[in-house]
N, C-alpha and C. Protein backbone atom coordinates (compact mmCIF):
# COMPACT_ATOMS: atom_id res chain seq x y z
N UNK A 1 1.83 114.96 -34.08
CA UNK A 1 1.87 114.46 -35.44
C UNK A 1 2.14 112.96 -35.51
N UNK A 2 3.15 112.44 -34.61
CA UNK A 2 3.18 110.86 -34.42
C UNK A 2 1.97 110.30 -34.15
N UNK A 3 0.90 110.45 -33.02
CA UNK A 3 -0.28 110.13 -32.95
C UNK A 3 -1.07 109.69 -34.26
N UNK A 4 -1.06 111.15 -34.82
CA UNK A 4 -2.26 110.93 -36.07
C UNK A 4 -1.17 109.89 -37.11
N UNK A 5 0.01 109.80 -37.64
CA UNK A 5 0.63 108.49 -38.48
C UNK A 5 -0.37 107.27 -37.72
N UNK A 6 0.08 107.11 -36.50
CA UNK A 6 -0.79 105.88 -35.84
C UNK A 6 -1.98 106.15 -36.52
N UNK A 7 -2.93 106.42 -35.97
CA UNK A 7 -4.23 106.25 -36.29
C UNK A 7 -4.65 106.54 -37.52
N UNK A 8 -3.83 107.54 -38.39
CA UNK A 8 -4.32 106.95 -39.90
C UNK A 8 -3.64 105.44 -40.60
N UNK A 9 -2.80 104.87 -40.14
CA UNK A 9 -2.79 103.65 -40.06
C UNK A 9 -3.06 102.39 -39.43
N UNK A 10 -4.05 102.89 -38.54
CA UNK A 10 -4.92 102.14 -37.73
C UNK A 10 -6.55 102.03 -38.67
N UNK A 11 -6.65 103.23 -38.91
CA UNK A 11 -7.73 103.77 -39.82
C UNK A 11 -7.78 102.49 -41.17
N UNK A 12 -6.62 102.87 -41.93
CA UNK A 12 -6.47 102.40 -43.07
C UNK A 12 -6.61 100.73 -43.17
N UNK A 13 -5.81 100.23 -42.02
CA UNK A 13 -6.27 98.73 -41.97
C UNK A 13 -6.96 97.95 -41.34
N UNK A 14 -8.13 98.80 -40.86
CA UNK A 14 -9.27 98.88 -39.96
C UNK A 14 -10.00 98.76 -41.40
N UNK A 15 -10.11 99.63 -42.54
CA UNK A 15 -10.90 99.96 -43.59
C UNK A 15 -10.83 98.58 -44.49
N UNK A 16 -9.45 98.24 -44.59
CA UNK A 16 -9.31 97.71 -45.64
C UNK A 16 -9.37 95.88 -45.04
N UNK A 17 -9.40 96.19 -43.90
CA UNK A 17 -10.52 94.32 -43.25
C UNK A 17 -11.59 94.30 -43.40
N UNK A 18 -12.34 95.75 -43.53
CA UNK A 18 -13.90 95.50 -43.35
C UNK A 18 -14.45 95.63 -44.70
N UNK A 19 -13.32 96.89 -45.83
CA UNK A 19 -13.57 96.65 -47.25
C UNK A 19 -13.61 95.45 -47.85
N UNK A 20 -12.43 94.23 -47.49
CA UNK A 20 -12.37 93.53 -48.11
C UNK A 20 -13.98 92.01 -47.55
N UNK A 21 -14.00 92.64 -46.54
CA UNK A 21 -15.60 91.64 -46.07
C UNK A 21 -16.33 91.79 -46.94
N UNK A 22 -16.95 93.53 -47.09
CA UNK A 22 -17.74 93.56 -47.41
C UNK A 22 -17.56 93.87 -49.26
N UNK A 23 -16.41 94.28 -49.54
CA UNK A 23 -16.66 94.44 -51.27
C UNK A 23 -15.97 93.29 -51.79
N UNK A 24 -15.43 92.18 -50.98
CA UNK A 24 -15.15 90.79 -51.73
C UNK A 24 -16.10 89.79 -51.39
N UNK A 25 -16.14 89.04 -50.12
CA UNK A 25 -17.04 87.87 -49.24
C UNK A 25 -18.41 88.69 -49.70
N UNK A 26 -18.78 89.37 -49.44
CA UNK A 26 -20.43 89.87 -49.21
C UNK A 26 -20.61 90.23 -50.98
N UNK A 27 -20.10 91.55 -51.50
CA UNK A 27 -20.89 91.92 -52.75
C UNK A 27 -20.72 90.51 -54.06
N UNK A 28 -19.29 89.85 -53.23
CA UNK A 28 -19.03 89.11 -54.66
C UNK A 28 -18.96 87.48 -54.25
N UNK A 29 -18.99 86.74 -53.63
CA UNK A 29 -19.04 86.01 -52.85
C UNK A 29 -20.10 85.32 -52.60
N UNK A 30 -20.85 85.98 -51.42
CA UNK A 30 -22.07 85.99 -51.25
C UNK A 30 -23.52 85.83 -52.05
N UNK A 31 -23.45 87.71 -52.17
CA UNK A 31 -24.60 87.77 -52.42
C UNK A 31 -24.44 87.68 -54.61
N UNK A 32 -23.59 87.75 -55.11
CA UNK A 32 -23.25 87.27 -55.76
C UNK A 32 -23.77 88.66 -57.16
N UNK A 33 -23.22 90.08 -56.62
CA UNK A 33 -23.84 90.77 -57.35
C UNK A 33 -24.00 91.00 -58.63
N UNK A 34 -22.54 91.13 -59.28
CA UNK A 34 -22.34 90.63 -61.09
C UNK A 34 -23.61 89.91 -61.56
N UNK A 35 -23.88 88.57 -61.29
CA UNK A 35 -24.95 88.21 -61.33
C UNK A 35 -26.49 88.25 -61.46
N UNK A 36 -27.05 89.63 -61.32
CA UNK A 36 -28.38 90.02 -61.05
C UNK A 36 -28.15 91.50 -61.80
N UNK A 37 -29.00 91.28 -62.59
CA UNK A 37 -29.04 92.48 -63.49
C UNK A 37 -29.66 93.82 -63.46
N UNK A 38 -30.20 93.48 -62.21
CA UNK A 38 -30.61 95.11 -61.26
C UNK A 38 -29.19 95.43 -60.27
N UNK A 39 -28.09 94.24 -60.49
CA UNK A 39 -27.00 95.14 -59.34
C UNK A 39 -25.88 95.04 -60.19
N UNK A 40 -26.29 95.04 -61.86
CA UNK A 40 -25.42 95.27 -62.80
C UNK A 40 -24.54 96.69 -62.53
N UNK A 41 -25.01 97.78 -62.35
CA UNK A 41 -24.56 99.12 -61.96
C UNK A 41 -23.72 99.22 -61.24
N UNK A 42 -24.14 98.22 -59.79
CA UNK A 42 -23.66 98.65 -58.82
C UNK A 42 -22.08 97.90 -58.39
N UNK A 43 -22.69 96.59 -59.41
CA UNK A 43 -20.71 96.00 -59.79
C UNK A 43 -20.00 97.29 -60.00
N UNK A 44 -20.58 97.79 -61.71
CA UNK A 44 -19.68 98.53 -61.84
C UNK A 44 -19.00 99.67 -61.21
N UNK A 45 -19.81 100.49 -60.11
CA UNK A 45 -19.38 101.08 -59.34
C UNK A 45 -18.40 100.64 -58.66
N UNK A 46 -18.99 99.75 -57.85
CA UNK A 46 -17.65 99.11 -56.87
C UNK A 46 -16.29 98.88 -57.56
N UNK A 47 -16.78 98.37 -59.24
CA UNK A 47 -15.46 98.42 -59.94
C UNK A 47 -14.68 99.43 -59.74
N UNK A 48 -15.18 100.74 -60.17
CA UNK A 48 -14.67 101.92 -60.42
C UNK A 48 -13.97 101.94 -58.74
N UNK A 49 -14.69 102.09 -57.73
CA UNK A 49 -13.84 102.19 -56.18
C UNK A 49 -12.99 101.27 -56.03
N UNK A 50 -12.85 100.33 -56.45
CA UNK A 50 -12.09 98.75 -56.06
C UNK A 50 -10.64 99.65 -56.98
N UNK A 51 -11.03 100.19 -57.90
CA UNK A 51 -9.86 100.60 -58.88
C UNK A 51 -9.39 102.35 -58.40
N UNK A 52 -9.88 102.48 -57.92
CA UNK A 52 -9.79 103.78 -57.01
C UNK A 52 -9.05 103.86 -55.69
N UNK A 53 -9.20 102.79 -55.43
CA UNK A 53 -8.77 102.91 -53.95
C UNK A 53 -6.78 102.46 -54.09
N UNK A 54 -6.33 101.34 -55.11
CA UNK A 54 -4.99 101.01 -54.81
C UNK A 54 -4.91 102.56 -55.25
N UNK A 55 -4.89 103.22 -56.36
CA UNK A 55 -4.18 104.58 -56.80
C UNK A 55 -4.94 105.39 -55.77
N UNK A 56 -5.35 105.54 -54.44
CA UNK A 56 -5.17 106.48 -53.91
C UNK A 56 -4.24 106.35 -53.05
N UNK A 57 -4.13 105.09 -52.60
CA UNK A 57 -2.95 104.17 -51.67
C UNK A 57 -1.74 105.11 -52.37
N UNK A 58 -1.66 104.97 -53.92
CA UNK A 58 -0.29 105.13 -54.09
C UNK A 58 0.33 106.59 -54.46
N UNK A 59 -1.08 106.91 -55.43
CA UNK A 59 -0.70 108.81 -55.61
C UNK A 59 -0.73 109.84 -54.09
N UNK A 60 -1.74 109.37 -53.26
CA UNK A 60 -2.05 110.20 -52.17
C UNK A 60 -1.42 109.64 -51.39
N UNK A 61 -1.14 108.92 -50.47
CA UNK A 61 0.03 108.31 -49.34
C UNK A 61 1.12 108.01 -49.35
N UNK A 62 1.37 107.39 -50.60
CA UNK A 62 2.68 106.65 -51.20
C UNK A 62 3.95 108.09 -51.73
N UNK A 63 3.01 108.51 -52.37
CA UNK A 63 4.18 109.58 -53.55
C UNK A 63 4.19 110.94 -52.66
N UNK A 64 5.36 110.23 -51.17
CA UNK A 64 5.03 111.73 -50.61
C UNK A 64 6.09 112.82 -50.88
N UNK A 65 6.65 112.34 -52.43
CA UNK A 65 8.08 114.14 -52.58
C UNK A 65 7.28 114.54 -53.71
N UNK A 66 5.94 114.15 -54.42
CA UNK A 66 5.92 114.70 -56.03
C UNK A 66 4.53 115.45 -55.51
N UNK A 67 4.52 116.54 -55.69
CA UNK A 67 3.22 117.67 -55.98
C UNK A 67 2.49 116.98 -56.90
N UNK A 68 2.50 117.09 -58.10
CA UNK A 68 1.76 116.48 -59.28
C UNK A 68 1.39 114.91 -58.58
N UNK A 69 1.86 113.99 -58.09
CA UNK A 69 1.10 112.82 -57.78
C UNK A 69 0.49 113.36 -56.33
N UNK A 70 0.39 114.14 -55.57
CA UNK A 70 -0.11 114.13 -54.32
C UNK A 70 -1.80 114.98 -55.61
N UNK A 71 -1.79 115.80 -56.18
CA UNK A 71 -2.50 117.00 -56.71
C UNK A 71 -3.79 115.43 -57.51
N UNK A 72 -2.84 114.26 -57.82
CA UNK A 72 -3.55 113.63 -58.58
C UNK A 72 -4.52 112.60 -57.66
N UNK A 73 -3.67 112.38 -56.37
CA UNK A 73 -4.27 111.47 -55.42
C UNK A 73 -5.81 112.26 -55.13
N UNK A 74 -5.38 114.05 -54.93
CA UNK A 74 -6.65 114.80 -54.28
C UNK A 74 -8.13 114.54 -55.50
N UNK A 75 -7.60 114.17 -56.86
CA UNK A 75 -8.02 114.18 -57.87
C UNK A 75 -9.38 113.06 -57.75
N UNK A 76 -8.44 112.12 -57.24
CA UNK A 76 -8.92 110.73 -57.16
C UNK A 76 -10.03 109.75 -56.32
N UNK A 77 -9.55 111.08 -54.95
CA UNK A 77 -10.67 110.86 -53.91
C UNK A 77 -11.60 111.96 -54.20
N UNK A 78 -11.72 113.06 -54.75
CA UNK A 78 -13.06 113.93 -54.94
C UNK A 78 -13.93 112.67 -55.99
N UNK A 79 -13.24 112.55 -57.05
CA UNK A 79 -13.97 111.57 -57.74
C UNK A 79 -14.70 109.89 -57.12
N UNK A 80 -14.21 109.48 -55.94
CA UNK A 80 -14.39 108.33 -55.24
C UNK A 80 -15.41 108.98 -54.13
N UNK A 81 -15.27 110.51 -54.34
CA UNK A 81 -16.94 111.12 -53.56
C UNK A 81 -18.03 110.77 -54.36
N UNK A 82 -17.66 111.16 -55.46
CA UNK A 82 -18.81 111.35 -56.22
C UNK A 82 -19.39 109.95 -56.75
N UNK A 83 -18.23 109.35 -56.94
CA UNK A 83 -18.52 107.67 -56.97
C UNK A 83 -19.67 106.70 -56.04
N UNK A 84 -19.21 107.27 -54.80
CA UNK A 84 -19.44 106.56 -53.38
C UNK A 84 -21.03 107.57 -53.47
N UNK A 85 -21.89 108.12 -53.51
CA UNK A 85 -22.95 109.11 -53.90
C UNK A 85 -23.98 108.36 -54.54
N UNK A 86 -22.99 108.25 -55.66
CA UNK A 86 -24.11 107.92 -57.00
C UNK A 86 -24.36 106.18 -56.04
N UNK A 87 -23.37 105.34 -55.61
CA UNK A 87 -23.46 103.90 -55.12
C UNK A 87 -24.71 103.98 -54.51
N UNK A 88 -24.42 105.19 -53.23
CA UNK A 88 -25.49 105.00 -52.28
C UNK A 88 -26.78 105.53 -52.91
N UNK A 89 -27.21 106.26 -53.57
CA UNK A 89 -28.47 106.50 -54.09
C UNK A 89 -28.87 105.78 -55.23
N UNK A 90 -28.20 104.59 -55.85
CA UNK A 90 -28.51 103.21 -56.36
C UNK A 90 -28.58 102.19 -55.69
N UNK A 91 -28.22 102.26 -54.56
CA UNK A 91 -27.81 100.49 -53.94
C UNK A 91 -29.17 100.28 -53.63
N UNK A 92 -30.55 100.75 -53.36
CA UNK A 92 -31.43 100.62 -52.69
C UNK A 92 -32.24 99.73 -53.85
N UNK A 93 -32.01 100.61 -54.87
CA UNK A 93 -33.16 99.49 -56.37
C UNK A 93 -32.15 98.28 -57.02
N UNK A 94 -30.97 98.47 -56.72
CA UNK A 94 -29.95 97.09 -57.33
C UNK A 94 -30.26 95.92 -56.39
N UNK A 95 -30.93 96.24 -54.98
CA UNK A 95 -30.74 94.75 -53.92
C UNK A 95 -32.17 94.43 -53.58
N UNK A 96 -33.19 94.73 -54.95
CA UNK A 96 -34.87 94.56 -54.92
C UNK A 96 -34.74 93.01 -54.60
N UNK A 97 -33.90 92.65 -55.55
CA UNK A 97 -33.67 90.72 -55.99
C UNK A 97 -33.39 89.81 -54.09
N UNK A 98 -33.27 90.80 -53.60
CA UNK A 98 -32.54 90.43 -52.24
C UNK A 98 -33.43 90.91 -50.94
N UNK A 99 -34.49 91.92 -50.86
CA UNK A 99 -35.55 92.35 -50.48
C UNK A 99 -35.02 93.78 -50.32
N UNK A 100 -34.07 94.27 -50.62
CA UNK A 100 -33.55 95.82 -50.27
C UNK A 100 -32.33 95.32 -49.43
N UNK A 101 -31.44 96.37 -48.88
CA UNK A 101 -30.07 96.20 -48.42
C UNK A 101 -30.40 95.42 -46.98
N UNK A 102 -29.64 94.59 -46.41
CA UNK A 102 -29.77 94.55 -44.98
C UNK A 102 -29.08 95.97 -43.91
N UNK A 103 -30.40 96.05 -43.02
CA UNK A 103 -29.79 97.15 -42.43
C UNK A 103 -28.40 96.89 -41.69
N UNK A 104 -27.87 95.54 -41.19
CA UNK A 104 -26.78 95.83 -41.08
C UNK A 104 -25.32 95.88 -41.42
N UNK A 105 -25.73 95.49 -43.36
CA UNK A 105 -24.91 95.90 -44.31
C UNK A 105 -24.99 97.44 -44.73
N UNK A 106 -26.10 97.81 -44.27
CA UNK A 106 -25.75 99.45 -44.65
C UNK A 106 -25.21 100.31 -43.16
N UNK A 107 -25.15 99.78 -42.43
CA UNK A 107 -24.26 100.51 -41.38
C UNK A 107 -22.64 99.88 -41.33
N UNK A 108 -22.66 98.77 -42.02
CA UNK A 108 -21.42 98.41 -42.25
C UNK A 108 -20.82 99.20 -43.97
N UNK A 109 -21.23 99.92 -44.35
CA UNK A 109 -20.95 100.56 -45.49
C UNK A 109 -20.98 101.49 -44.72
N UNK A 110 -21.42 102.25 -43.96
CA UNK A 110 -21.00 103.51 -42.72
C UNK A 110 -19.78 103.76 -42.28
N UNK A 111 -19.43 102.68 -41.70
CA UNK A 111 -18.07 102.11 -40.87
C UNK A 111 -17.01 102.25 -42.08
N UNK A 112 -17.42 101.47 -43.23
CA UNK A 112 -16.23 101.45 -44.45
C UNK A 112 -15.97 103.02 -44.66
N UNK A 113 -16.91 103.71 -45.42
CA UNK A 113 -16.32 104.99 -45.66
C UNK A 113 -16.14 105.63 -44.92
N UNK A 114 -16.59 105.56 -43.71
CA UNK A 114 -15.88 106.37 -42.24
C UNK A 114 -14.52 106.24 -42.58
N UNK A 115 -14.21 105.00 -42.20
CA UNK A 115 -12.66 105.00 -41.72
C UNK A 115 -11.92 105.56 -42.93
N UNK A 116 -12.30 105.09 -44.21
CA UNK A 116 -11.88 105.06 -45.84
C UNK A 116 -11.74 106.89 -45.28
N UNK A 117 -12.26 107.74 -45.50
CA UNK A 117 -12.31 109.22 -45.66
C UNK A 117 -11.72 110.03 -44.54
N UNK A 118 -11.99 108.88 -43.38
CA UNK A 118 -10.95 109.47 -41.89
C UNK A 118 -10.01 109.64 -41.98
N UNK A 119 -8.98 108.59 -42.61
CA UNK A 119 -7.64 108.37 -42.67
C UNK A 119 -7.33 109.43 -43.52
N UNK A 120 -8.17 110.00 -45.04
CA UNK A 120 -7.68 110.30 -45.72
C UNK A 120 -7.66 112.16 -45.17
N UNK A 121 -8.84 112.27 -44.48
CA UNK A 121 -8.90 113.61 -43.76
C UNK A 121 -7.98 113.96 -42.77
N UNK A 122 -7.41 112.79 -41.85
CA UNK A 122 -6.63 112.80 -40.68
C UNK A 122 -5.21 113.18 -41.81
N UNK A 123 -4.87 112.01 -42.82
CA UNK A 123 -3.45 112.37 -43.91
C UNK A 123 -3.67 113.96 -44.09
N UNK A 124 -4.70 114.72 -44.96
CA UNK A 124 -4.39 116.01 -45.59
C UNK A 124 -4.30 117.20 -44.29
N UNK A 125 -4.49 116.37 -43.13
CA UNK A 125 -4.40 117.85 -41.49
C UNK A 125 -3.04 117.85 -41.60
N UNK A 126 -2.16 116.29 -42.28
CA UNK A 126 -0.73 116.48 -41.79
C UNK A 126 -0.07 117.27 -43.48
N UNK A 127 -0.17 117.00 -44.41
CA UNK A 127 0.36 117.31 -45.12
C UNK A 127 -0.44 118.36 -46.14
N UNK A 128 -1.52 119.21 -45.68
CA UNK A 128 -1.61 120.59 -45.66
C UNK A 128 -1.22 121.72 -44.85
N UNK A 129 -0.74 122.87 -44.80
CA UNK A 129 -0.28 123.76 -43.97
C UNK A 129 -0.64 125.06 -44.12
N UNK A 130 -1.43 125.86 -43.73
CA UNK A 130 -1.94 127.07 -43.82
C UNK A 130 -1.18 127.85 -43.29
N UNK A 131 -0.48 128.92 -44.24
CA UNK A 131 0.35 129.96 -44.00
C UNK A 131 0.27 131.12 -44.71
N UNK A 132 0.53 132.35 -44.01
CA UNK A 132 0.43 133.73 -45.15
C UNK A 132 -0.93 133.42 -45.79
N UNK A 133 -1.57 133.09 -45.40
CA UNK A 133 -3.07 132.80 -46.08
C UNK A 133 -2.74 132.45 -47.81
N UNK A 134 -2.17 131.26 -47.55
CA UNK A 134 -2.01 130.34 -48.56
C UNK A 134 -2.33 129.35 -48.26
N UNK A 135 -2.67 128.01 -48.63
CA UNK A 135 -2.53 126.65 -47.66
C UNK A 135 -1.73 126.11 -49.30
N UNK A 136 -0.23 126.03 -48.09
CA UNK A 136 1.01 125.04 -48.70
C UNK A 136 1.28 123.32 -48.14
N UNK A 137 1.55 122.99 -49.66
CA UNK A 137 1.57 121.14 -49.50
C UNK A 137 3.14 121.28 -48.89
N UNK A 138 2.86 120.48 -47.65
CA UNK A 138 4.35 120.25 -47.16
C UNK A 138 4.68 118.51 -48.06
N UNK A 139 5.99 119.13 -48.31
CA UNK A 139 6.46 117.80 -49.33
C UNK A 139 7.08 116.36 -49.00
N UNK A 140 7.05 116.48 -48.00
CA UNK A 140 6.88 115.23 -47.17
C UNK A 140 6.76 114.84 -45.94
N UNK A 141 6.16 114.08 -46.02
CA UNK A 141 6.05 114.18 -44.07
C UNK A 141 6.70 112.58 -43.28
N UNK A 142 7.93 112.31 -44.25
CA UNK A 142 8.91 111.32 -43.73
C UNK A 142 9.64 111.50 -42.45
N UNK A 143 9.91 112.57 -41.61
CA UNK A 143 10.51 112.92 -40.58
C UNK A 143 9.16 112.88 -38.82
N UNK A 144 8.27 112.53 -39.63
CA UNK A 144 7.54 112.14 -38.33
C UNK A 144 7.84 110.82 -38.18
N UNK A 145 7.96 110.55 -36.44
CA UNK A 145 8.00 109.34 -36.22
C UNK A 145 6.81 108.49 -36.06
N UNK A 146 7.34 107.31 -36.68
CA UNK A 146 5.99 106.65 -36.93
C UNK A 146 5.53 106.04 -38.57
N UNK A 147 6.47 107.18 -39.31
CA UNK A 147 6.13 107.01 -40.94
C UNK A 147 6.57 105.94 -41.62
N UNK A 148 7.47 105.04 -40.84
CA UNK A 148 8.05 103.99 -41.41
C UNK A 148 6.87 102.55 -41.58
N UNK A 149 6.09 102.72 -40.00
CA UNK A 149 5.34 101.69 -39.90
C UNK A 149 3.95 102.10 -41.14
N UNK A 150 3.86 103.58 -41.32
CA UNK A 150 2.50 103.74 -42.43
C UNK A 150 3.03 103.32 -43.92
N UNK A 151 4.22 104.15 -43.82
CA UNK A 151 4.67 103.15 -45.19
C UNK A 151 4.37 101.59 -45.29
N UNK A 152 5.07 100.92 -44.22
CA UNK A 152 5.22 99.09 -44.82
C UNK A 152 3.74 99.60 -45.10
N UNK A 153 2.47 99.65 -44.45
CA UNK A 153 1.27 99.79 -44.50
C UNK A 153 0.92 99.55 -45.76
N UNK A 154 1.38 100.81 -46.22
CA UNK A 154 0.81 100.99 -47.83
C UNK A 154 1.53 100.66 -48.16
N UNK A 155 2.56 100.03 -48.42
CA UNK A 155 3.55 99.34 -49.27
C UNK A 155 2.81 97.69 -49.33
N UNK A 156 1.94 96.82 -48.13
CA UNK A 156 1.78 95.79 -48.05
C UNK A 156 -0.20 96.10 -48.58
N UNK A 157 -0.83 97.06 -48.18
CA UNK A 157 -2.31 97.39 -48.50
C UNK A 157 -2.27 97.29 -50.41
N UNK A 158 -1.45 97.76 -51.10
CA UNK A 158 -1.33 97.86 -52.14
C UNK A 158 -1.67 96.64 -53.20
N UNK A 159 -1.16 95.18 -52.96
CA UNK A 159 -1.30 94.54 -53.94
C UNK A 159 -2.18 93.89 -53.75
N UNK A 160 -3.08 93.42 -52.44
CA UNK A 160 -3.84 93.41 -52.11
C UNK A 160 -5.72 93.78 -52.79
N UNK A 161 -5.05 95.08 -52.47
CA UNK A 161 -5.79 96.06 -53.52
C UNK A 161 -6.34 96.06 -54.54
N UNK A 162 -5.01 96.01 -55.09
CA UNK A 162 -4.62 95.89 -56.43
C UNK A 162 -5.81 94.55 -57.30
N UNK A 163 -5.44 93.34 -56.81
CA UNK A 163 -5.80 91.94 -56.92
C UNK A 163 -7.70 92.13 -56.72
N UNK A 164 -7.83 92.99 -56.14
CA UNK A 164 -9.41 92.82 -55.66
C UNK A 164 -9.86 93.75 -57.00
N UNK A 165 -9.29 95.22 -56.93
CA UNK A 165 -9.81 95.89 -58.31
C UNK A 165 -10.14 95.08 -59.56
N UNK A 166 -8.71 93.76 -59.68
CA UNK A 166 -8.57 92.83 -60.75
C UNK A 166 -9.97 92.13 -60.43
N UNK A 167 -9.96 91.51 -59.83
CA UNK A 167 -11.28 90.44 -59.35
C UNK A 167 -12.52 91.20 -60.37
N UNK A 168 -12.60 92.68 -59.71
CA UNK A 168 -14.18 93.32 -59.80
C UNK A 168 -13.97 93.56 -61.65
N UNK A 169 -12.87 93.78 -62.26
CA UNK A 169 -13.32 93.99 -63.44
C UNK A 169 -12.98 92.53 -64.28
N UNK A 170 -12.54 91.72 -63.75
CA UNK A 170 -12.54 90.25 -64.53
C UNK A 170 -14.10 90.10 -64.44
N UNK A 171 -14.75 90.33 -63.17
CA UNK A 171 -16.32 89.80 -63.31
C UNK A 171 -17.30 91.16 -64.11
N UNK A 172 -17.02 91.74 -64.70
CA UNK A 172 -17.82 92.56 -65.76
C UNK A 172 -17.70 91.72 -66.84
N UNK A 173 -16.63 90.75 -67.24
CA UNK A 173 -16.78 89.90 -68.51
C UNK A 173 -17.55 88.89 -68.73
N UNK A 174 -18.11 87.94 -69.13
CA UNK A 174 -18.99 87.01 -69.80
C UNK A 174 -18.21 86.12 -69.42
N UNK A 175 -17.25 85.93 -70.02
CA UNK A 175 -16.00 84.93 -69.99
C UNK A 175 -15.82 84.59 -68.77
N UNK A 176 -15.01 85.54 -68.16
CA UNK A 176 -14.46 85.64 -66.51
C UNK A 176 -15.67 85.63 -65.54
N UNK A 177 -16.61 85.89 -65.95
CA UNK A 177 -17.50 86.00 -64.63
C UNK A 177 -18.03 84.30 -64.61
N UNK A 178 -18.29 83.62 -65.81
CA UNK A 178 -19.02 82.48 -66.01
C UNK A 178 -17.61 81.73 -65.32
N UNK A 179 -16.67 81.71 -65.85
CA UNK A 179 -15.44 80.96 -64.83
C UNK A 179 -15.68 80.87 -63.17
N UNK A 180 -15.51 82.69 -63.16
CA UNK A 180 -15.83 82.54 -61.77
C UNK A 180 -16.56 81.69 -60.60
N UNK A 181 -18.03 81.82 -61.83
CA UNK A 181 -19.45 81.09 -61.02
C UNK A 181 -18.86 79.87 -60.93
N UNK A 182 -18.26 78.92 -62.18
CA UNK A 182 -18.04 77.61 -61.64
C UNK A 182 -17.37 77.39 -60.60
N UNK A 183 -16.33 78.07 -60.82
CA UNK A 183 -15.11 77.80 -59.20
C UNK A 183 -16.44 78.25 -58.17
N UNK A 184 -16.61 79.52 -57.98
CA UNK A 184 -18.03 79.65 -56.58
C UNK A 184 -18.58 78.50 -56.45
N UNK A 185 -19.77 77.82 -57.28
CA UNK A 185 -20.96 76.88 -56.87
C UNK A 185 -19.44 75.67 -56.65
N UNK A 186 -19.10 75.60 -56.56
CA UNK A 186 -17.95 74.40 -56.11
C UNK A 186 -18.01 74.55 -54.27
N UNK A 187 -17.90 75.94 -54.01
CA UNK A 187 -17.49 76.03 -52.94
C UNK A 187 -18.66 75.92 -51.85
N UNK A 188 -19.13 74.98 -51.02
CA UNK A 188 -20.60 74.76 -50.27
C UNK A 188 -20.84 75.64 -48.76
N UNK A 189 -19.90 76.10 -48.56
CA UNK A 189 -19.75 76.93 -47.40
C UNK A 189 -20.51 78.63 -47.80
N UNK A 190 -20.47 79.19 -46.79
CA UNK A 190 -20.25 80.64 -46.66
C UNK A 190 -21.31 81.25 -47.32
């Protein structure tokens, strides 16, 4: 059980270096998606995941004595399935403006939800328990060693997070996104 703490926190900030490449530097940054009104959608998606992901950090990993916030975290990632679905069977007509996705931005969207869904599959092996042919939520799993270092984890992944969700829905506005562009075209690099 110490093992898997490691590596779902190996997982998690493995995810959240390559999330932040690719759903800050690349979708917003870069290629400048807000911007192009065939990858209008696909902002908003990412919105919706960008805002998905701190509250899974915090209902599903974070809140490990409350049933009701663990029940809400499970809530959160079925819906960040269905999210992550609809992305990929849009992203192909939102990046026409761009010639279609680069193939090795779509194997780097591989890698992201790999790790993104690993960690979260590797978390529910530890804190589901199949017994009497029930499967019971064990209510915390603070007594493995190791849980201290996944905490700072998500205690430091969080605002982070947090700040990027902010980013993706400041640029759905008129206001905020036209701000944005000026600070961007300022910047001549990257």
């Amino acid at each position: 059980m110490e093992t898997a703490i490691i590596i779902i926190t190996i997982l998690l900030i493995l995810f959240s270096i390559l999330a932040l490449y690719d759903g800050f530097y690349l979708h917003i940054f870069k290629y400048k998606l807000h911007n192009h009104p065939e990858s209008k959608t696909e902002h908003y998606i990412h919105t919706i995941r960008a805002i998905f992901f701190p509250a899974i950090l915090y209902f599903l990993f974070l809140k490990q004595d409350c049933t009701i916030s663990f029940l809400i975290g499970i809530i959160i990632v079925f819906l960040d399935i269905l999210v992550m679905s609809i992305d990929a069977y849009m992203e192909k007509d939102s990046r026409e403006f761009m010639g279609g996705l680069p193939r090795w931005e779509y194997i780097l969207h591989l890698f992201v939800n790999g790790l993104h869904f690993s960690s979260i599959a590797l978390f529910l092996s530890l804190k589901l328990k199949y017994e009497n042919k029930n499967i019971v939520i064990i209510p915390n799993i603070y007594q493995y060693q190791n849980f201290e270092l996944f905490h700072v984890v998500i205690i430091n992944l969080i605002p982070g997070a947090i700040i990027i969700g902010t980013i993706h829905v400041l640029l759905c506005t008129i206001k905020t996104k036209n701000l944005w562009n000026n600070l961007r075209d300022r910047i001549q690099c990257c």
